[in-house]
Protein backbone atom coordinates (compact mmCIF):
# COMPACT_ATOMS: atom_id res chain seq x y z
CA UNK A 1 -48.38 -0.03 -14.63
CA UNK A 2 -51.27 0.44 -17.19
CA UNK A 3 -52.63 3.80 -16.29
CA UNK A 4 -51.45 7.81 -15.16
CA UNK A 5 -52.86 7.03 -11.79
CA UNK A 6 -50.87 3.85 -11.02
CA UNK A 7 -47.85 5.29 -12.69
CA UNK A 8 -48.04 8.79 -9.82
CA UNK A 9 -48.20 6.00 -7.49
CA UNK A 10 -45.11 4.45 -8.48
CA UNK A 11 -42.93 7.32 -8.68
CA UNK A 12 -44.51 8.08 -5.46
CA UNK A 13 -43.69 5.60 -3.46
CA UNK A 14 -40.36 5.24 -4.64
CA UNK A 15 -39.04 8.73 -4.52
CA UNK A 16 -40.54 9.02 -1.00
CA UNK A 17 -36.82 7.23 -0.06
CA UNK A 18 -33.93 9.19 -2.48
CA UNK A 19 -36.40 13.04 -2.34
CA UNK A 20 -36.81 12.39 1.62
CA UNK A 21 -33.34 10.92 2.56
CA UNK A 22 -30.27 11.97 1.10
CA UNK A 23 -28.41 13.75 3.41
CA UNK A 24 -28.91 10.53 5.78
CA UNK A 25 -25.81 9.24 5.20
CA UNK A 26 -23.73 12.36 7.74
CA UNK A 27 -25.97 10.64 10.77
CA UNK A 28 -26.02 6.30 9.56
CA UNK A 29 -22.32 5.71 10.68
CA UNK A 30 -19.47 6.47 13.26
CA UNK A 31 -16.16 5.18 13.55
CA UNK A 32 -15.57 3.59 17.09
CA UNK A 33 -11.85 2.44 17.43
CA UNK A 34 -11.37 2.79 13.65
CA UNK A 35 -14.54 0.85 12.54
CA UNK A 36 -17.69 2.43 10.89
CA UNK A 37 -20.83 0.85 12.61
CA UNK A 38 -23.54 1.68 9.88
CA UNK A 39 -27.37 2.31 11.49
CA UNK A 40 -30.27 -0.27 10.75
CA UNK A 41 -32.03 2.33 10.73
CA UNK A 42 -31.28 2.97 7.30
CA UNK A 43 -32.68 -0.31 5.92
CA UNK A 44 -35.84 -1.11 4.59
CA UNK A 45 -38.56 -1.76 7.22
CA UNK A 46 -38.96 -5.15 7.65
CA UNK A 47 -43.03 -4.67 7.58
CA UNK A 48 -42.48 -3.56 3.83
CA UNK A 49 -39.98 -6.16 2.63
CA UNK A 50 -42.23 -9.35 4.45
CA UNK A 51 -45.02 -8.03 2.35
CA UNK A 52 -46.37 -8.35 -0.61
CA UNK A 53 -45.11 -5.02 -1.86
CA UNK A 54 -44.78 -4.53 -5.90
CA UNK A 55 -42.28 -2.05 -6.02
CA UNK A 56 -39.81 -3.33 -3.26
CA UNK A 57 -36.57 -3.51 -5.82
CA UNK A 58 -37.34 0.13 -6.70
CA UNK A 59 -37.60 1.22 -2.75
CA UNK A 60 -34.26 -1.04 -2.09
CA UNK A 61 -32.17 1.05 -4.78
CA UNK A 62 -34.08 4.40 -4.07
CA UNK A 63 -32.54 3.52 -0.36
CA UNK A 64 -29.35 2.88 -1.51
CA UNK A 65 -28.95 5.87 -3.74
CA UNK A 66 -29.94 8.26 -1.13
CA UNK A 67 -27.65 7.31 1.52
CA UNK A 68 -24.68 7.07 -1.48
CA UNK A 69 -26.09 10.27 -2.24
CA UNK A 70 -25.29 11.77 1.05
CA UNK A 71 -21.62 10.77 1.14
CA UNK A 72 -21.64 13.98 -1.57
CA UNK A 73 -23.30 16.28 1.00
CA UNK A 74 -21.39 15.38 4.06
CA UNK A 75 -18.17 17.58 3.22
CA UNK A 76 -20.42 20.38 3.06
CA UNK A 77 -22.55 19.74 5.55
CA UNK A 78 -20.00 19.40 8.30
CA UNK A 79 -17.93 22.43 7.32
CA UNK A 80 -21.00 24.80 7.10
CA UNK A 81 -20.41 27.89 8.75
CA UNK A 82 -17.22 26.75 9.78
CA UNK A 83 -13.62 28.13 8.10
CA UNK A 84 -13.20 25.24 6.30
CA UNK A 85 -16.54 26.16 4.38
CA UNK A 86 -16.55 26.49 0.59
CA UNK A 87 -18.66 28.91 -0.71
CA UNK A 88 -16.83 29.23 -4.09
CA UNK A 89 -16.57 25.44 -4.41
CA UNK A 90 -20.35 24.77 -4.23
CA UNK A 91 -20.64 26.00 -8.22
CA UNK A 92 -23.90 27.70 -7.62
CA UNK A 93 -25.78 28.30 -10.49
CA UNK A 94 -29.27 30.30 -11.14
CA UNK A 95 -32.41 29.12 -12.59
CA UNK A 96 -35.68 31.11 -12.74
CA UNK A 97 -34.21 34.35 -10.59
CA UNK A 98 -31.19 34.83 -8.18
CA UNK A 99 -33.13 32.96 -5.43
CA UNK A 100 -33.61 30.22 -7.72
CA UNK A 101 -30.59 28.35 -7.54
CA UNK A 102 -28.79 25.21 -7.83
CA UNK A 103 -25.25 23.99 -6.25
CA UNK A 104 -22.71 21.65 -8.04
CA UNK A 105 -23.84 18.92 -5.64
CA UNK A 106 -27.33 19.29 -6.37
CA UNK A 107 -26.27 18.77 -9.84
CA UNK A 108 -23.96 16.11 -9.42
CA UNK A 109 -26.42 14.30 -6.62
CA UNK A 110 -29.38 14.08 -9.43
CA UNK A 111 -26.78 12.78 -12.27
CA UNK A 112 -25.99 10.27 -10.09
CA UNK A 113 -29.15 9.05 -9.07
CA UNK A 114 -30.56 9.54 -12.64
CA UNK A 115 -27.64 7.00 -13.85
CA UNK A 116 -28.24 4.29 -11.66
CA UNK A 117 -31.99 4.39 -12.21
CA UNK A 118 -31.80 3.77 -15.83
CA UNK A 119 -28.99 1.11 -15.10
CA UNK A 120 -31.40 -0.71 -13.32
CA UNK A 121 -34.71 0.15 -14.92
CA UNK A 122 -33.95 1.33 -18.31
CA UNK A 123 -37.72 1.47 -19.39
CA UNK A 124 -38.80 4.15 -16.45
CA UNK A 125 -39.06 7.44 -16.72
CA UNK A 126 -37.25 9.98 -14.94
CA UNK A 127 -38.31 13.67 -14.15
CA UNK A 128 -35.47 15.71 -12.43
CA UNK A 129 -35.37 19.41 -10.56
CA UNK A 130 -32.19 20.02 -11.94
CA UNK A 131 -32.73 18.41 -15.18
CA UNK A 132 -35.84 20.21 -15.99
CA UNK A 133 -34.46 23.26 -14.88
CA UNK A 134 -36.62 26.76 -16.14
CA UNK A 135 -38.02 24.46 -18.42
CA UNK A 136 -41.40 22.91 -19.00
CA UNK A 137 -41.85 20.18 -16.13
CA UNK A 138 -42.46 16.69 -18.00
CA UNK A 139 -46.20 15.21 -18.02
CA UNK A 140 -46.40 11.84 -16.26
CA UNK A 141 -46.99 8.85 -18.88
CA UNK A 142 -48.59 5.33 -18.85
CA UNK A 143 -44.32 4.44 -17.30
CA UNK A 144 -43.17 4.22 -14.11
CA UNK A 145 -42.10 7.52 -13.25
CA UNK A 146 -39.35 8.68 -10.71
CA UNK A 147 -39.59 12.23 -9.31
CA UNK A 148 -36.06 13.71 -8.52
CA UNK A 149 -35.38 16.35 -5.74
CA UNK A 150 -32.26 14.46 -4.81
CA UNK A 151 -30.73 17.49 -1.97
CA UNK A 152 -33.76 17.80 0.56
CA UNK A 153 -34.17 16.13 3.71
CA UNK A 154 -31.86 15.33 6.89
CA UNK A 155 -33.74 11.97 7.88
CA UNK A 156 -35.00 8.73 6.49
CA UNK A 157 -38.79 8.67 5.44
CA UNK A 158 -39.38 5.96 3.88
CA UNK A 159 -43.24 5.50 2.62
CA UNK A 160 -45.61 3.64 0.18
CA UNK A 161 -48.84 3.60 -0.20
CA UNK A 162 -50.66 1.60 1.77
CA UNK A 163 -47.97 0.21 3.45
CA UNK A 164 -47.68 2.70 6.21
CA UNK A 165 -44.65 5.28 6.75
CA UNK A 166 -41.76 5.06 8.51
CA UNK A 167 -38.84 7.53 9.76
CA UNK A 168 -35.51 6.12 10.53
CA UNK A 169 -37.04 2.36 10.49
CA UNK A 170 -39.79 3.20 12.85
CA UNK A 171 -43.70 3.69 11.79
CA UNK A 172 -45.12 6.84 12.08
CA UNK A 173 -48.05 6.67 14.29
CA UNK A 174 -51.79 7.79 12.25
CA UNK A 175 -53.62 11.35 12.82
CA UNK A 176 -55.35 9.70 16.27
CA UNK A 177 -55.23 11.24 19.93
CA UNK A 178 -54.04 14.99 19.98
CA UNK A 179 -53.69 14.87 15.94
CA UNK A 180 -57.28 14.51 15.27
CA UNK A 181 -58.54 16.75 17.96
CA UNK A 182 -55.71 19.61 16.75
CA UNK A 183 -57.37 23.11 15.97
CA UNK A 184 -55.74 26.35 14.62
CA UNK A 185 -55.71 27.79 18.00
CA UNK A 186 -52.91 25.14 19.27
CA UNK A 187 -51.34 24.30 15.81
CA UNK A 188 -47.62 25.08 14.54
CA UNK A 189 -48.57 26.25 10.44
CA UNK A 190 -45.77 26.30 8.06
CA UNK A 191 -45.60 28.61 5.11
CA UNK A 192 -43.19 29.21 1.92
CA UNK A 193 -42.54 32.56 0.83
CA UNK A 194 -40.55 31.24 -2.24
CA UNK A 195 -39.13 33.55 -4.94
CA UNK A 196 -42.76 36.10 -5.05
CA UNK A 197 -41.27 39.53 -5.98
CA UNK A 198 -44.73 41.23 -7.64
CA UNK A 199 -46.10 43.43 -5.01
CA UNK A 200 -49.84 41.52 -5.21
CA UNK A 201 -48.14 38.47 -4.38
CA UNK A 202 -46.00 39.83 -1.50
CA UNK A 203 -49.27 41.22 -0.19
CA UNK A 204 -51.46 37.89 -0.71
CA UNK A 205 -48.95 35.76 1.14
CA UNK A 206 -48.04 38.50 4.11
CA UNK A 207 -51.89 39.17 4.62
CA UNK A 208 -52.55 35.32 4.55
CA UNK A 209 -49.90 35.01 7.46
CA UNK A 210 -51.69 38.01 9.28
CA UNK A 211 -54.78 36.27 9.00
CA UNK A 212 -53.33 33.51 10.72
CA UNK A 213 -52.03 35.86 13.89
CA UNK A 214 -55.31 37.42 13.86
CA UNK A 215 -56.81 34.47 14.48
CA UNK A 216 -54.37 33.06 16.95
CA UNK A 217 -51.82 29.43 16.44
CA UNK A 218 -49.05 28.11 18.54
CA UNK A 219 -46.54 29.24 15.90
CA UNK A 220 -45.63 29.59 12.20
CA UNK A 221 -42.82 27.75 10.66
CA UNK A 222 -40.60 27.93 7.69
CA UNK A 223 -38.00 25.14 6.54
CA UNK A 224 -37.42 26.16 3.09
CA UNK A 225 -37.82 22.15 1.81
CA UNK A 226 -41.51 21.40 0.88
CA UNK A 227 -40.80 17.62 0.88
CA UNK A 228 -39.31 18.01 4.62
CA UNK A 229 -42.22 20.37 5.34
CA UNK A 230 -44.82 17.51 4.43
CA UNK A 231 -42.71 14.88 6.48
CA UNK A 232 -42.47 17.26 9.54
CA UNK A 233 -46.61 17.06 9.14
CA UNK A 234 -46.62 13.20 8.95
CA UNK A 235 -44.54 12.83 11.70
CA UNK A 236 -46.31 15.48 14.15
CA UNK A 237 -43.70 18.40 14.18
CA UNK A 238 -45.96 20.41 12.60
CA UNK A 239 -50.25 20.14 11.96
CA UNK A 240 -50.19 22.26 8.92
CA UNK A 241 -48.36 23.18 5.89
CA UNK A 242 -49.75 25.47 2.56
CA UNK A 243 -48.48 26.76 -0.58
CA UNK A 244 -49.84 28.31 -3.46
CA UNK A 245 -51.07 31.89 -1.81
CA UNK A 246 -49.00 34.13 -5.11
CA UNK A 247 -45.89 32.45 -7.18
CA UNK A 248 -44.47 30.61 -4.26
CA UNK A 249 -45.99 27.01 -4.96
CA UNK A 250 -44.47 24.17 -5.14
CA UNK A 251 -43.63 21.78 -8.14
CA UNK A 252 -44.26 17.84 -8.97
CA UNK A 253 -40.37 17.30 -6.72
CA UNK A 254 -41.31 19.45 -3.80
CA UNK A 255 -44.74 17.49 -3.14
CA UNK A 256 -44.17 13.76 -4.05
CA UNK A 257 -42.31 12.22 -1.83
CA UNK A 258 -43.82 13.60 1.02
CA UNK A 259 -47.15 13.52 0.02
CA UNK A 260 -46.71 9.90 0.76
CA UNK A 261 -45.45 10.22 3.63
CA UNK A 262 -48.22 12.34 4.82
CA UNK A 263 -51.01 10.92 3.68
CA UNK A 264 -50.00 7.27 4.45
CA UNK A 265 -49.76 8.75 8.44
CA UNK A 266 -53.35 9.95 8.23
CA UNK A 267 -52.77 13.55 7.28
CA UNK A 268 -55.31 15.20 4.84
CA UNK A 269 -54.04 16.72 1.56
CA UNK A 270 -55.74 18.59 -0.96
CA UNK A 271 -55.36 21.96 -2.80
CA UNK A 272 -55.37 25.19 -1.16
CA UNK A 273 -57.42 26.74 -3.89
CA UNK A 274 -58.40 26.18 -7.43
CA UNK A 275 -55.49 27.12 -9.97
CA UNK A 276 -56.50 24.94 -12.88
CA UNK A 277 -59.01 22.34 -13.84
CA UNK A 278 -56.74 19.84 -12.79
CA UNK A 279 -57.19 20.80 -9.44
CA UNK A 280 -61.24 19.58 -9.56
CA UNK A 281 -62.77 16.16 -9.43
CA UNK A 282 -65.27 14.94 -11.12
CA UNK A 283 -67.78 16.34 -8.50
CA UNK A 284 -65.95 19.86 -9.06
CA UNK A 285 -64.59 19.57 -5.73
CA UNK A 286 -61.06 19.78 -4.89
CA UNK A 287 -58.55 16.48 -5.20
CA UNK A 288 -57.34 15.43 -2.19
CA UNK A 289 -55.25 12.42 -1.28
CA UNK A 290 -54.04 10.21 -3.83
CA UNK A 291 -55.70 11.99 -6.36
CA UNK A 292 -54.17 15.02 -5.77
CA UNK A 293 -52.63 17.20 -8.60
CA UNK A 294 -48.86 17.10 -8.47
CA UNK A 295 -48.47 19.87 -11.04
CA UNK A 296 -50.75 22.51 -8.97
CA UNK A 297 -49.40 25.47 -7.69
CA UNK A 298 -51.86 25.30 -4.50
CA UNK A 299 -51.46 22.73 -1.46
CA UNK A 300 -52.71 22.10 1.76
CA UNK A 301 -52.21 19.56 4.62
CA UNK A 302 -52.65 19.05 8.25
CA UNK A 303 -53.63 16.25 10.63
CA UNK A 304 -56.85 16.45 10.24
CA UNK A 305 -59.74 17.52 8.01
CA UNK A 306 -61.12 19.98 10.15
CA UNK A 307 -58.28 21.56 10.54
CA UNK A 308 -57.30 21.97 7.17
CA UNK A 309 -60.96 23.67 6.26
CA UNK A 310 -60.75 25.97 9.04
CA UNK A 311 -57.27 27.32 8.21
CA UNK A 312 -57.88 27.04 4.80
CA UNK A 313 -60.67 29.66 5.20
CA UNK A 314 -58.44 31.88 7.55
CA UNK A 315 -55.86 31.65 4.80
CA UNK A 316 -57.92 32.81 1.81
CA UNK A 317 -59.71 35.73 3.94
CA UNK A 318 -63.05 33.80 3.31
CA UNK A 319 -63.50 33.50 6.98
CA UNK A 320 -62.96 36.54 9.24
CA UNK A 321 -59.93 36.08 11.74
């Protein structure tokens, strides 16, 4: 990698396995008659690993990590909201506020991953939710960068550029038929409210939804996992997700992975709104797609262009309901 651009792409298309994947693991096996039959779908696709992919050894360990990851989620996971549920054992910790937080297994899942990654590529970079923490969020170098959100996700999306993407083996099919005729009026929109608590925010992001009603949709969403959010876009479960309306938005874990994922099944990405420079091209326009800025507040995407302007412009009040 000899440049920032390749090196996004890199951490990109390998963190679109461990960020999208790693509670996988509770659904890849079952014991029948006291033997665990594991899932193929839970392998690399076979379209990726016949081709002339540069960056399959990275996607085979991100794999692997994410479903060993998962074997740390699934005592949790199957005793949630059950009386065998831990609260007290989950070590939850704050970061930025009281909704900020982080669990013992978030924690423990990013160590984990974090250790193996240098084991096997001791020169790359690594930049980590948990790690970072409050703190300043690492700028990506000339090195092959991972991106860390190592809790998110309940399915395999697996995803590099230009190589198509795939959930649970199986390719996701491009923004063609219903996708690319899909207009506000039938689409499901997802939002994040996040951790907002100054009354202008709270009112930019409720008015933005009322907008939205005004205008008429199918239905509004909210998952609470940006990465899952982008991957419920790819895959069709949703046209349109946005961030970025007050201090909600997202950070470089919550978009990469899925950013792949989206944009390598036809979706259209770009920012929501200006927030920096960063945000512009060189034609002053907004990034979108590849060379979108994974350290802006503000994000957009839906299956299809049109879309995306027309809700963009609901969103931001510029267009009357």
């Amino acid at each position: 990698m000899s440049n920032k651009s390749s090196a996004s792409i890199l951490l990109a298309t390998v963190t679109a396995v461990a960020a999208a994947a790693t509670t996988a693991y509770a659904f890849s096996s079952k014991q029948q008659n006291g033997i665990t039959h594991t899932s193929h779908h839970f392998n690399v696709p076979p379209e990726i690993l016949k081709s002339d992919c540069q960056c399959k050894q990275e996607l085979i360990l991100a794999l692997r990590l994410a479903l060993e990851a998962g074997k740390n989620m699934t005592e949790h996971y199957h005793s949630k909201g059950t009386a065998d549920e831990n609260i007290e054992g989950l070590g939850i910790s704050t970061k930025s506020c009281q909704l900020d937080f982080a669990t013992a297994i978030d924690v423990m899942n990013e160590n984990f991953i974090s250790g193996e990654i240098k084991k096997a590529f001791p020169d790359h970079e690594i930049i980590g939710e948990e790690d970072t923490g409050t703190g300043a969020i690492p700028k990506l170098t000339t090195k092959p960068t991972w991106i860390l959100d190592p809790i998110d996700g309940t399915e395999l999306y697996i995803a590099v550029r230009n190589y198509g993407a795939f959930r649970n083996g199986i390719r996701l099919l491009g923004c063609t038929g219903e996708k690319e005729n899909k207009t506000l009026s039938d689409a499901v929109v997802c939002f994040e409210f996040g951790y907002s608590s100054t009354q202008e925010g709270i009112d930019r992001m409720v008015n933005a939804v009322k907008r939205l009603l005004q205008h008429g949709l199918r239905t509004t969403r909210t998952l609470g996992s940006g990465v899952l959010d982008l991957c419920y876009v790819g895959c069709g479960r949703m046209d349109l997700v946005y961030t970025g309306m007050a201090e909600e938005g997202w950070k470089p874990w919550d978009y990469c992975a899925g950013l792949v994922v989206a944009i390598e099944a036809g979706c259209v990405i770009s920012h929501l709104e200006k927030r920096s420079a960063d945000d512009l091209n060189d034609g002053k326009s907004l990034k979108e797609g590849y060379d979108f800025n994974l350290y802006s507040k503000s994000m957009i995407c839906g299956v299809n262009g049109d879309l995306v302007e027309k809700t963009r412009a609901v969103v931001l009040g510029s267009q009357k309901a």
